[in-house]
Protein backbone atom coordinates (compact mmCIF):
# COMPACT_ATOMS: atom_id res chain seq x y z
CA UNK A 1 107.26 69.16 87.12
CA UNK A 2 109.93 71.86 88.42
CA UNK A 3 109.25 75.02 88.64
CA UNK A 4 112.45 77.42 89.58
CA UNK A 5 111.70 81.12 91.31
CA UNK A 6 114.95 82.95 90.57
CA UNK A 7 115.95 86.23 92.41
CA UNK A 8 113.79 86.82 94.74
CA UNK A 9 113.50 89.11 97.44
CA UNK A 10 111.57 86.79 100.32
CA UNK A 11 109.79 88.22 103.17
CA UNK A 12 109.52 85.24 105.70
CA UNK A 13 109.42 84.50 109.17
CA UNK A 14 111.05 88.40 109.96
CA UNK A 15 113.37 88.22 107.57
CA UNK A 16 114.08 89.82 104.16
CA UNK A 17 116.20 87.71 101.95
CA UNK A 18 117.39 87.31 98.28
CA UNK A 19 117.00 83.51 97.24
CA UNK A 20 115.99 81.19 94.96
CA UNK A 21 112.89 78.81 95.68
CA UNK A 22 112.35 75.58 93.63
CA UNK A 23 109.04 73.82 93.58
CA UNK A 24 108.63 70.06 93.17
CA UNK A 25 105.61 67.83 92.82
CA UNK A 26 103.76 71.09 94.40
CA UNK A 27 106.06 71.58 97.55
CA UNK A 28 108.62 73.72 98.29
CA UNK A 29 111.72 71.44 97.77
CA UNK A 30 114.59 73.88 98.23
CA UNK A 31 115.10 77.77 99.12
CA UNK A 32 119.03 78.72 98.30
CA UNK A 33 120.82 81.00 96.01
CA UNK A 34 121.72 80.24 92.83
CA UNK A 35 119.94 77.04 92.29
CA UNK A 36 120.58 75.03 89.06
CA UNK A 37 118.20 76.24 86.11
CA UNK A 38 118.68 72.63 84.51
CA UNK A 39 114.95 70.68 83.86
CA UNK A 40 113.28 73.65 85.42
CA UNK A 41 110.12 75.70 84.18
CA UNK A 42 112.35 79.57 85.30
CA UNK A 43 110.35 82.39 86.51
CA UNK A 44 112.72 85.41 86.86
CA UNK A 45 111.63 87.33 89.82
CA UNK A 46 114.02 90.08 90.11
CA UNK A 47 112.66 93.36 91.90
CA UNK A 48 110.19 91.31 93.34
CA UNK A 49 108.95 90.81 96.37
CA UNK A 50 107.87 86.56 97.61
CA UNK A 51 105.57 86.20 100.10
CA UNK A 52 104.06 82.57 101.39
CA UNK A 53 100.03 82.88 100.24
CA UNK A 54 98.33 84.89 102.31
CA UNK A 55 95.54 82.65 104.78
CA UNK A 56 92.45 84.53 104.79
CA UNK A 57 90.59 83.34 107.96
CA UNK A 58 87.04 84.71 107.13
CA UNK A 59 85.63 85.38 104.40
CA UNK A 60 81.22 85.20 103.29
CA UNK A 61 81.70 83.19 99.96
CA UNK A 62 77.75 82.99 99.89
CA UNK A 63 77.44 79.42 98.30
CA UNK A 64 75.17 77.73 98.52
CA UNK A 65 71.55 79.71 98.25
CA UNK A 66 72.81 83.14 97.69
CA UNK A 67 74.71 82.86 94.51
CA UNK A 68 73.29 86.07 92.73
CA UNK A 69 76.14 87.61 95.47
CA UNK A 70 78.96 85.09 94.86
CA UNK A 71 79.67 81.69 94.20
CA UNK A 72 82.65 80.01 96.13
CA UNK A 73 84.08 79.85 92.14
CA UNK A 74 83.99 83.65 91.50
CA UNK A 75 85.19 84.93 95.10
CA UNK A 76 88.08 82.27 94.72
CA UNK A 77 88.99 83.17 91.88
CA UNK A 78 89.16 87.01 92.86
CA UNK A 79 90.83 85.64 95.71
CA UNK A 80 94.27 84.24 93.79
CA UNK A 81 93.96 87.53 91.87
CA UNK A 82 94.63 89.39 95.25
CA UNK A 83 97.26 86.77 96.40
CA UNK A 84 95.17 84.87 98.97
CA UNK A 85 95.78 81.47 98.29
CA UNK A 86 93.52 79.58 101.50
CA UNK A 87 90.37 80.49 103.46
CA UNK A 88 88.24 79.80 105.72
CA UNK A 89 84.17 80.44 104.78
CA UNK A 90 81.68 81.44 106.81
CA UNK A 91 78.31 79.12 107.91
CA UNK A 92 75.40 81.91 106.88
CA UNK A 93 74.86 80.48 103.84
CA UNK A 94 71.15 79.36 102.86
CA UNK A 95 70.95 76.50 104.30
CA UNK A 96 73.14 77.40 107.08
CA UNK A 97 75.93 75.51 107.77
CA UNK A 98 74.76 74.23 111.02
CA UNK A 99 74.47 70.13 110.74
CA UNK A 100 77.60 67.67 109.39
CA UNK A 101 75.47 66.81 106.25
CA UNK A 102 75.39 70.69 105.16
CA UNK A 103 79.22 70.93 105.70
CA UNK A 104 80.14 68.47 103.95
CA UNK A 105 77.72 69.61 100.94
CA UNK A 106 79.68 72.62 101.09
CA UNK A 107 83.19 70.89 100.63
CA UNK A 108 81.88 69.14 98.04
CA UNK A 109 81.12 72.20 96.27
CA UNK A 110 84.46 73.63 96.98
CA UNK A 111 86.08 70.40 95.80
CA UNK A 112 84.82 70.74 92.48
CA UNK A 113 85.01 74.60 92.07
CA UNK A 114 87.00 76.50 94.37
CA UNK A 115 90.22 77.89 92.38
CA UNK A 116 92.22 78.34 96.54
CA UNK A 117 92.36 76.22 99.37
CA UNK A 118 89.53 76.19 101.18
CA UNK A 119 88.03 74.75 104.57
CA UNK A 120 85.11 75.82 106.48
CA UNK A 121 83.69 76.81 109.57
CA UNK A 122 80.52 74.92 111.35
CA UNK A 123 77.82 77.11 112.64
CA UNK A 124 76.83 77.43 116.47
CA UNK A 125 73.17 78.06 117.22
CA UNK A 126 70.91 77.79 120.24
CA UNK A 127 70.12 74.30 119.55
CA UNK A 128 72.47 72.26 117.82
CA UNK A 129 75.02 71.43 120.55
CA UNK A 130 75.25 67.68 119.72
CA UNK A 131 75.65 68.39 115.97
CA UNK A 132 78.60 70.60 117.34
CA UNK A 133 80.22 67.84 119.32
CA UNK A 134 80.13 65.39 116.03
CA UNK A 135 82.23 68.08 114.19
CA UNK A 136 85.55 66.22 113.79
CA UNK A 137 88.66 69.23 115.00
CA UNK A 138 90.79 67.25 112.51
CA UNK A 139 88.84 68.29 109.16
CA UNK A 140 87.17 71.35 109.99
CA UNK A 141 88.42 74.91 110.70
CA UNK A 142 86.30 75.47 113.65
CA UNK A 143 82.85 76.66 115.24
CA UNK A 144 81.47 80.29 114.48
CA UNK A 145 79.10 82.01 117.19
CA UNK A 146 77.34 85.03 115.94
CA UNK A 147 77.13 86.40 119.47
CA UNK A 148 75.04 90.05 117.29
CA UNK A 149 72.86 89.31 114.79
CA UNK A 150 74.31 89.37 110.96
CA UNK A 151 73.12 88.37 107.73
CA UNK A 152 71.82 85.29 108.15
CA UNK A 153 70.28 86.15 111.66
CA UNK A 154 72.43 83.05 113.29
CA UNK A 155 72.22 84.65 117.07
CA UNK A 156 73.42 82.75 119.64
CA UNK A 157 71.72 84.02 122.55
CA UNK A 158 70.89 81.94 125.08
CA UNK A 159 73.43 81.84 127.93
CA UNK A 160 73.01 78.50 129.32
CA UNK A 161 73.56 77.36 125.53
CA UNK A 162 76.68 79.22 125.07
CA UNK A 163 78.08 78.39 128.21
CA UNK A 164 77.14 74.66 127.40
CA UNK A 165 79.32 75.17 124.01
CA UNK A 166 82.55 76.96 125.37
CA UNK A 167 82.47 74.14 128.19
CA UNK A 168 82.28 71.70 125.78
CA UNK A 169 83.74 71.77 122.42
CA UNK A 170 87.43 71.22 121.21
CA UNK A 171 87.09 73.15 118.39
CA UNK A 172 88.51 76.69 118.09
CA UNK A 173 85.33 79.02 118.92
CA UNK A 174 85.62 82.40 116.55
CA UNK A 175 82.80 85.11 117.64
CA UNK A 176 80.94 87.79 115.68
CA UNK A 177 80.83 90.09 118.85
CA UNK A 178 78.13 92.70 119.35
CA UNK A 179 75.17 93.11 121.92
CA UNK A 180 72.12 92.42 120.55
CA UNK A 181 70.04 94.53 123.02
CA UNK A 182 72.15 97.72 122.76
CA UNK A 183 71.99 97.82 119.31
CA UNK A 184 68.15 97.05 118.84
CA UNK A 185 67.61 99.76 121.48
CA UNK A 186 69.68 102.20 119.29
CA UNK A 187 67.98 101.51 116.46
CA UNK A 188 64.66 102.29 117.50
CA UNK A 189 65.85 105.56 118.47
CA UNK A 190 67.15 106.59 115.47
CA UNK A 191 64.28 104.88 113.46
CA UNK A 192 61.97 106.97 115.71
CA UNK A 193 63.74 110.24 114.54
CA UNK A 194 64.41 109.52 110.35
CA UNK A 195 62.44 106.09 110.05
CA UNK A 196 63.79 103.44 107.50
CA UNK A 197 66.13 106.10 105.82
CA UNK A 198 68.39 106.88 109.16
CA UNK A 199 72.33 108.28 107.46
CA UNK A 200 74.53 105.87 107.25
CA UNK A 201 76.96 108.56 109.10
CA UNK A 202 74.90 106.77 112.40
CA UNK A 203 75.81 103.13 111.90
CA UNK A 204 78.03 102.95 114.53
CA UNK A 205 76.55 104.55 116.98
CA UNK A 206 73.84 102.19 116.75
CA UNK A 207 76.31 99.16 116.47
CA UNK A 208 78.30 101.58 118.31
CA UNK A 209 81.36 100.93 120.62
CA UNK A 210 79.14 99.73 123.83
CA UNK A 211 77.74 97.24 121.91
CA UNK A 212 81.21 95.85 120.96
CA UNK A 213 82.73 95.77 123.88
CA UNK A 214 79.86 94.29 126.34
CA UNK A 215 79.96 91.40 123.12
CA UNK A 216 83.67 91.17 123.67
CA UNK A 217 83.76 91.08 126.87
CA UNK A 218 81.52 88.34 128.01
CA UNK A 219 83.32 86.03 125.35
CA UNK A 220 86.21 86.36 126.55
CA UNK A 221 85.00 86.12 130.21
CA UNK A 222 83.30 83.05 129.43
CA UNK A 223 86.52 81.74 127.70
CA UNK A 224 88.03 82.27 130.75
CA UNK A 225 86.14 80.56 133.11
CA UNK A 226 85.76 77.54 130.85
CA UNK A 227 89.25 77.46 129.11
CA UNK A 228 87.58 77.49 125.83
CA UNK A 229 90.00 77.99 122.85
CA UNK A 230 88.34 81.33 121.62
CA UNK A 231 89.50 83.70 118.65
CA UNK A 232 87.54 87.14 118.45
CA UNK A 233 86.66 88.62 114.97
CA UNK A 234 87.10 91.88 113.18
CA UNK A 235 87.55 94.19 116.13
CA UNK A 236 86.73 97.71 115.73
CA UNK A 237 87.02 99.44 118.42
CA UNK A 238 90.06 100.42 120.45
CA UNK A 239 88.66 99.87 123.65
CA UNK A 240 88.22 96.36 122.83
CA UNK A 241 91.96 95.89 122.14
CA UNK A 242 92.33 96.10 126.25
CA UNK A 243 91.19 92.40 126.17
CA UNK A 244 94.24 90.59 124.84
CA UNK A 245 97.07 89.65 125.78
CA UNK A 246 100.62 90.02 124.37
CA UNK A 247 103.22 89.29 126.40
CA UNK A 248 102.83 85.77 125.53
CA UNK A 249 103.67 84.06 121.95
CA UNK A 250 100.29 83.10 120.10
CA UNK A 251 101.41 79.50 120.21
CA UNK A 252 100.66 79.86 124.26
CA UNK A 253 97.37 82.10 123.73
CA UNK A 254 94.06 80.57 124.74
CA UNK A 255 92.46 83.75 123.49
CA UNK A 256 93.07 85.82 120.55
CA UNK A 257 91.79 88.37 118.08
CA UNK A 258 91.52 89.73 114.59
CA UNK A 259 91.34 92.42 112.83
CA UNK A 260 90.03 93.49 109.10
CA UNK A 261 91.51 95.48 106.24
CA UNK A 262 87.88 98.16 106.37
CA UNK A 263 88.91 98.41 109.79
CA UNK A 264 92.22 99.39 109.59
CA UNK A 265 91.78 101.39 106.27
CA UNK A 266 88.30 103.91 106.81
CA UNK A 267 87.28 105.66 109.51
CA UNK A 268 83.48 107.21 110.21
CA UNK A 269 84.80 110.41 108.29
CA UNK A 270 84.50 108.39 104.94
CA UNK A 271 80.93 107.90 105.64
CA UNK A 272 80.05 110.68 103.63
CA UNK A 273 81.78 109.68 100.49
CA UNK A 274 81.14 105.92 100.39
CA UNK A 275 77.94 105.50 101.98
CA UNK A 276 76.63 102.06 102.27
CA UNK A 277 79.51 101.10 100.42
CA UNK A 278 81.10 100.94 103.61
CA UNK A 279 78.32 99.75 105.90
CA UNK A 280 79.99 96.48 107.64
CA UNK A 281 78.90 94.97 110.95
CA UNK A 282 80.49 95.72 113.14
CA UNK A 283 80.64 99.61 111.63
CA UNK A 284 83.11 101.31 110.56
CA UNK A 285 84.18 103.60 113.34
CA UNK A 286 86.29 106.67 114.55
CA UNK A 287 89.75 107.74 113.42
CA UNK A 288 91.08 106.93 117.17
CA UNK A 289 89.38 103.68 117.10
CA UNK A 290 91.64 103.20 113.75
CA UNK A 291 94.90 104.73 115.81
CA UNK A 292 94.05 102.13 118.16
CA UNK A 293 93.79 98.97 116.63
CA UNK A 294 96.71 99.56 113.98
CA UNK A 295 98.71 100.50 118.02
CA UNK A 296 97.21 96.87 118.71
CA UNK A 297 98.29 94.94 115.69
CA UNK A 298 101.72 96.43 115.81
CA UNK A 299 102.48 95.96 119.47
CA UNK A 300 100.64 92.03 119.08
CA UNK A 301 97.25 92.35 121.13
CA UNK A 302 95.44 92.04 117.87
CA UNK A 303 96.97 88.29 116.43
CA UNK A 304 95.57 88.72 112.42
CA UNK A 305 94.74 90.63 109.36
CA UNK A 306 91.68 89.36 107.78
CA UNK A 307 88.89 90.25 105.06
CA UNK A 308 84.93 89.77 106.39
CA UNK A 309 84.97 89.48 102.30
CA UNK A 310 81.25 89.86 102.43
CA UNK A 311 79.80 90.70 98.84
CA UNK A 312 76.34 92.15 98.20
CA UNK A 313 75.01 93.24 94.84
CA UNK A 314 75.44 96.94 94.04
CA UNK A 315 71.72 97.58 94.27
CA UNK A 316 70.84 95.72 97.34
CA UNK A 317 73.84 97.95 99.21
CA UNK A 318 71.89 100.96 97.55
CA UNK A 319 68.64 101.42 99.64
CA UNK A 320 68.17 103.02 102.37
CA UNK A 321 69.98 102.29 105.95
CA UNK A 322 67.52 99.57 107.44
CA UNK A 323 67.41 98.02 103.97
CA UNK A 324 71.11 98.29 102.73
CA UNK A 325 72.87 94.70 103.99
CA UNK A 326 76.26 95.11 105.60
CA UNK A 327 79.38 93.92 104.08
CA UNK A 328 81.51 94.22 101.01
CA UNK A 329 83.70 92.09 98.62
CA UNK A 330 88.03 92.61 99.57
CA UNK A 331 89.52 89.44 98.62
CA UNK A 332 91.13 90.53 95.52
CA UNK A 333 92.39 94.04 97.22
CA UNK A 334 92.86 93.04 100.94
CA UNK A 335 97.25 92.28 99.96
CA UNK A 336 97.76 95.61 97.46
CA UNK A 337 96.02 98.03 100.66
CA UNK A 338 98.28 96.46 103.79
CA UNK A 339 101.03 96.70 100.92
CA UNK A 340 100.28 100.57 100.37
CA UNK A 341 100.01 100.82 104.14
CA UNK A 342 103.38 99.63 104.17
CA UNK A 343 104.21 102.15 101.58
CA UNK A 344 102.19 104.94 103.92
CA UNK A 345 104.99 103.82 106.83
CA UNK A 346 102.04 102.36 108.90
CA UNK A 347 103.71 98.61 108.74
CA UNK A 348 107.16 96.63 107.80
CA UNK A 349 106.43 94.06 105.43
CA UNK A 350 107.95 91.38 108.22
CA UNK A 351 104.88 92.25 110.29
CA UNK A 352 102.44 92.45 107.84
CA UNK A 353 103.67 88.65 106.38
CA UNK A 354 103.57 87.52 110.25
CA UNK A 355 99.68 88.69 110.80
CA UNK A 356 98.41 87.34 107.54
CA UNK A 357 99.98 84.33 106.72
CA UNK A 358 102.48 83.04 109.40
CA UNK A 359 99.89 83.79 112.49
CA UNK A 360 96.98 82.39 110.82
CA UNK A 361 98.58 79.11 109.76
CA UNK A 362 100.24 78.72 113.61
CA UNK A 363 96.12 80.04 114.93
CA UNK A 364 93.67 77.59 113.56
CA UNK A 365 96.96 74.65 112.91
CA UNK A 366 96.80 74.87 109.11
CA UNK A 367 99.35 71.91 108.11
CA UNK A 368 101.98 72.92 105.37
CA UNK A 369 100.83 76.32 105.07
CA UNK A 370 101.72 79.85 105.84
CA UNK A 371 105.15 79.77 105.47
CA UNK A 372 108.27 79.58 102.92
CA UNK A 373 109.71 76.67 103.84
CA UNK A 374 111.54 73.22 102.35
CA UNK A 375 108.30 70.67 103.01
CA UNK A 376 105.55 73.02 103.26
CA UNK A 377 103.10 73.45 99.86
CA UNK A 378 103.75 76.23 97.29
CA UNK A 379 101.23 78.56 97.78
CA UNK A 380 103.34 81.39 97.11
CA UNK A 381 102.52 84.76 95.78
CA UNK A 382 104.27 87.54 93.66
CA UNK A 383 104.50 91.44 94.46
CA UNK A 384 105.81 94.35 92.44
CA UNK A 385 105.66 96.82 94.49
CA UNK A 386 106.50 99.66 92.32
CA UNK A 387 103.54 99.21 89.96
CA UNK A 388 100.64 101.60 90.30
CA UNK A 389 97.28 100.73 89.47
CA UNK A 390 93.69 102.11 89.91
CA UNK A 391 90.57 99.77 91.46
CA UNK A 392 88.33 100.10 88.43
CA UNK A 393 85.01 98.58 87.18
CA UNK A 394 87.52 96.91 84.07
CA UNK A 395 89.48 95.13 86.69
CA UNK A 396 87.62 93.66 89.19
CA UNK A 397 86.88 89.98 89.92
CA UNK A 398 84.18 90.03 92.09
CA UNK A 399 80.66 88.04 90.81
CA UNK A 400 78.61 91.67 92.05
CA UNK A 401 81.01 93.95 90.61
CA UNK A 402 82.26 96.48 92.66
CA UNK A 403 84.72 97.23 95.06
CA UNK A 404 84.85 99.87 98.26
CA UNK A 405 88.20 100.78 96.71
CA UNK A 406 86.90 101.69 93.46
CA UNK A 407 89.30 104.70 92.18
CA UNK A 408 92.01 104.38 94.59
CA UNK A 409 95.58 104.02 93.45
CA UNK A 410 97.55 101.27 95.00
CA UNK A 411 100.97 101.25 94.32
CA UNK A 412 101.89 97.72 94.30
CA UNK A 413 100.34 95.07 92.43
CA UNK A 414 100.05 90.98 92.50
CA UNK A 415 102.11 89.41 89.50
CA UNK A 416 101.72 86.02 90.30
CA UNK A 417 99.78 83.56 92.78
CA UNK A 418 101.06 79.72 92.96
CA UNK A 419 98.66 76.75 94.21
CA UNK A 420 99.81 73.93 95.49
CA UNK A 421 103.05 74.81 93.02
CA UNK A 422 100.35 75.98 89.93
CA UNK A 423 100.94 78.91 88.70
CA UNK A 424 97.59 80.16 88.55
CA UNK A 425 97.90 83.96 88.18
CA UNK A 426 100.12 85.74 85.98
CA UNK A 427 100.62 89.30 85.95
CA UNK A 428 96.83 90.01 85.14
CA UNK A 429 95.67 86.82 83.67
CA UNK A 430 93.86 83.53 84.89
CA UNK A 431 96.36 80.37 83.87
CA UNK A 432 93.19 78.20 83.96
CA UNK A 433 93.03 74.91 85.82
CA UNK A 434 92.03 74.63 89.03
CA UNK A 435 94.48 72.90 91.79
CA UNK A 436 93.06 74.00 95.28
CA UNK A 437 93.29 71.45 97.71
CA UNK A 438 90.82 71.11 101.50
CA UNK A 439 93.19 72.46 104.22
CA UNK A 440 94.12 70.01 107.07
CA UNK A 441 95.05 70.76 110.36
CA UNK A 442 97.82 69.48 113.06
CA UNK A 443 95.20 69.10 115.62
């Protein structure tokens, strides 16, 4: 099978180029102009834009045991819709993720329903060290330490433990970073003033900026002192952004960081509107917090653009504060809002194709992936980005049926998502057939 991309405009590896991309056998066989038409399955891509598929590092897929959420088949599939064609899922699953026999129960779900590439991450706790040194660095993504407590209450507490891990592992370490203490002691003192029903407009102060950075920085202390390979998630706080380095290429970092879409696109000012909606851990926080990481993304302290795609069902995230779980599905939107915040001025296409496809590929040593190039797999994706459309109850993908975004106008919009050289979304439609593959790494 051939499939021929014709007139493209390519954003890859800092460049913006027209060209022509033909896919063999699922790989990327050549990129040129004007390649011959002859045998080939033509998909005329004038006025729009090719990107490589965009590598989502973290996302909460919620399979197995809390499928009324999300099943690794839905969130996939709203996944391709959004142009995110790999990810990585997270170990709070019931049962967690936390011994080799549950891993590989989870690929074997994913191998028989997940419509992207998928790998997963092995969970840390206080007393599973020697399960973590069985984890082979060759077929898994890596180890996740919730160093705050989550859903799924996997806290990694003990300090002789963690020490014990970042001494000891080869496997890339990614942290949930908050202080447990601070924000328990917050929360009592709100709960003592409203009880159960505290506003939401308080979140983060009680997962508030301390809390973040002591988190933060002990990790990367620790990392430090051990020479653990450790990548920090979803930052939200500008202080935090003072950790990390940039005057070195990623290739060379020991120590990096991430940041997510919520992050970079509310601010504690939309608390009002949206609510729960918008309750994520860590919070949601101020506008200069914003400033501040989009400063750090653009000037390469912050090394990624991910989702936390966390889904919970519309009427668990409608009770009250202490009963409202954190998180929210962005999958299928996380592409269309950097794209608008390239439209906004905030970000060149180069540099938004770098942070979420190029750097997480070079990050975690995805093989084949996160790139445009002769040799690597097509996972390609599709953007017209003169195409307006509104986030609506009709159009969105996710198993619980809403989206934070609901009734904003993006003006861009995913036309097509390739798998493995499968055309699997077109302009609007599922092709059917699934052709996701298990990421390896170069490790």
């Amino acid at each position: 099978m051939k499939t021929l991309i014709k007139n493209a405009t390519a954003v890859n590896e800092f460049r913006i180029s027209e060209t022509d991309v033909l896919i063999e056998n699922g790989m990327i066989s050549r990129i040129d102009r004007d390649i011959d038409t002859s045998g080939c399955t033509v998909i005329d891509a004038e006025g729009k834009y090719l990107f490589p598929g965009v590598i989502d590092d973290q996302v909460h897929f919620r399979e197995p045991g809390l499928t009324h959420k999300a099943t690794i088949a839905s969130e996939s599939r709203a996944a391709i819709a959004g142009g995110i064609t790999s990810y990585i899922e997270m170990p709070n699953t019931n049962p967690q993720t936390t011994t080799i026999e549950k891993l590989e129960e989870k690929f074997a779900i994913a191998a028989g329903t997940s419509h992207a590439n998928y790998s997963f991450m092995f969970g840390g706790t206080n007393d599973n060290l020697e399960e973590v040194l069985r984890v082979d660095p060759k077929s898994c993504a890596g180890l996740k330490l919730f160093l705050g407590s989550s859903t799924g209450n996997m806290l990694v507490d003990d300090e002789k433990t963690l020490e014990n891990i970042f001494s000891s592992t080869p496997l890339i370490i990614s942290a949930h970073c908050e202080d447990e203490a601070t924000i328990k002691a917050n929360l009592e003192k709100y709960k003592a003033e409203y009880g159960d029903d505290i506003p939401v407009k308080f979140h983060p102060a009680i997962r508030s900026e301390e809390a973040c950075y002591l988190s933060s920085s002990r990790a990367v202390a620790l990392a430090e002192k051990t020479g653990a390979r450790l990548h920090v998630f979803h930052l939200s706080t500008a202080r935090e952004t003072g950790l990390f380095r940039n005057d070195i290429p990623l290739r060379e970092k020991k120590i990096t960081a991430e940041v997510c879409i919520h992050h970079l696109w509310f601010s504690d000012e939309d608390y009002d509107n949206k609510g729960t909606l918008i309750k994520w851990n860590p919070a949601v926080k101020t506008s200069a917090d914003r400033k501040g990481l989009w400063q750090a993304l653009l000037d390469d302290s912050i090394d990624v653009i991910a989702t936390d795609h966390a889904p919970h069902t519309l009427e668990e995230k409608q009770n009250v504060y202490t009963g409202a779980p954190s998180g929210g599905p962005l999958v299928q939107h996380a592409l269309t809002a950097m794209l608008e915040t390239f439209h906004q001025g905030k970000i060149s296409l180069e540099k938004m194709v770098e942070k979420m496809c190029h750097n997480p590929a070079v990050l975690f040593q995805i093989s084949k992936r996160g790139f445009i190039r002769e040799g690597y797999h097509a996972d390609l994706v599709l953007a017209d980005l003169d195409s307006p459309n509104t986030v609506g109850r009709n159009n969105i993908w996710y198993k619980c049926g809403w989206s934070p975004f609901e009734g904003t106008t993006f003006r861009s919009a995913v036309t097509h998502t390739f798998v493995n050289g499968n055309l699997v979304f077109d302009n609007g439609k599922f092709t059917g057939g699934r052709h996701a593959m298990r990421l390896e790494f170069d490790r």
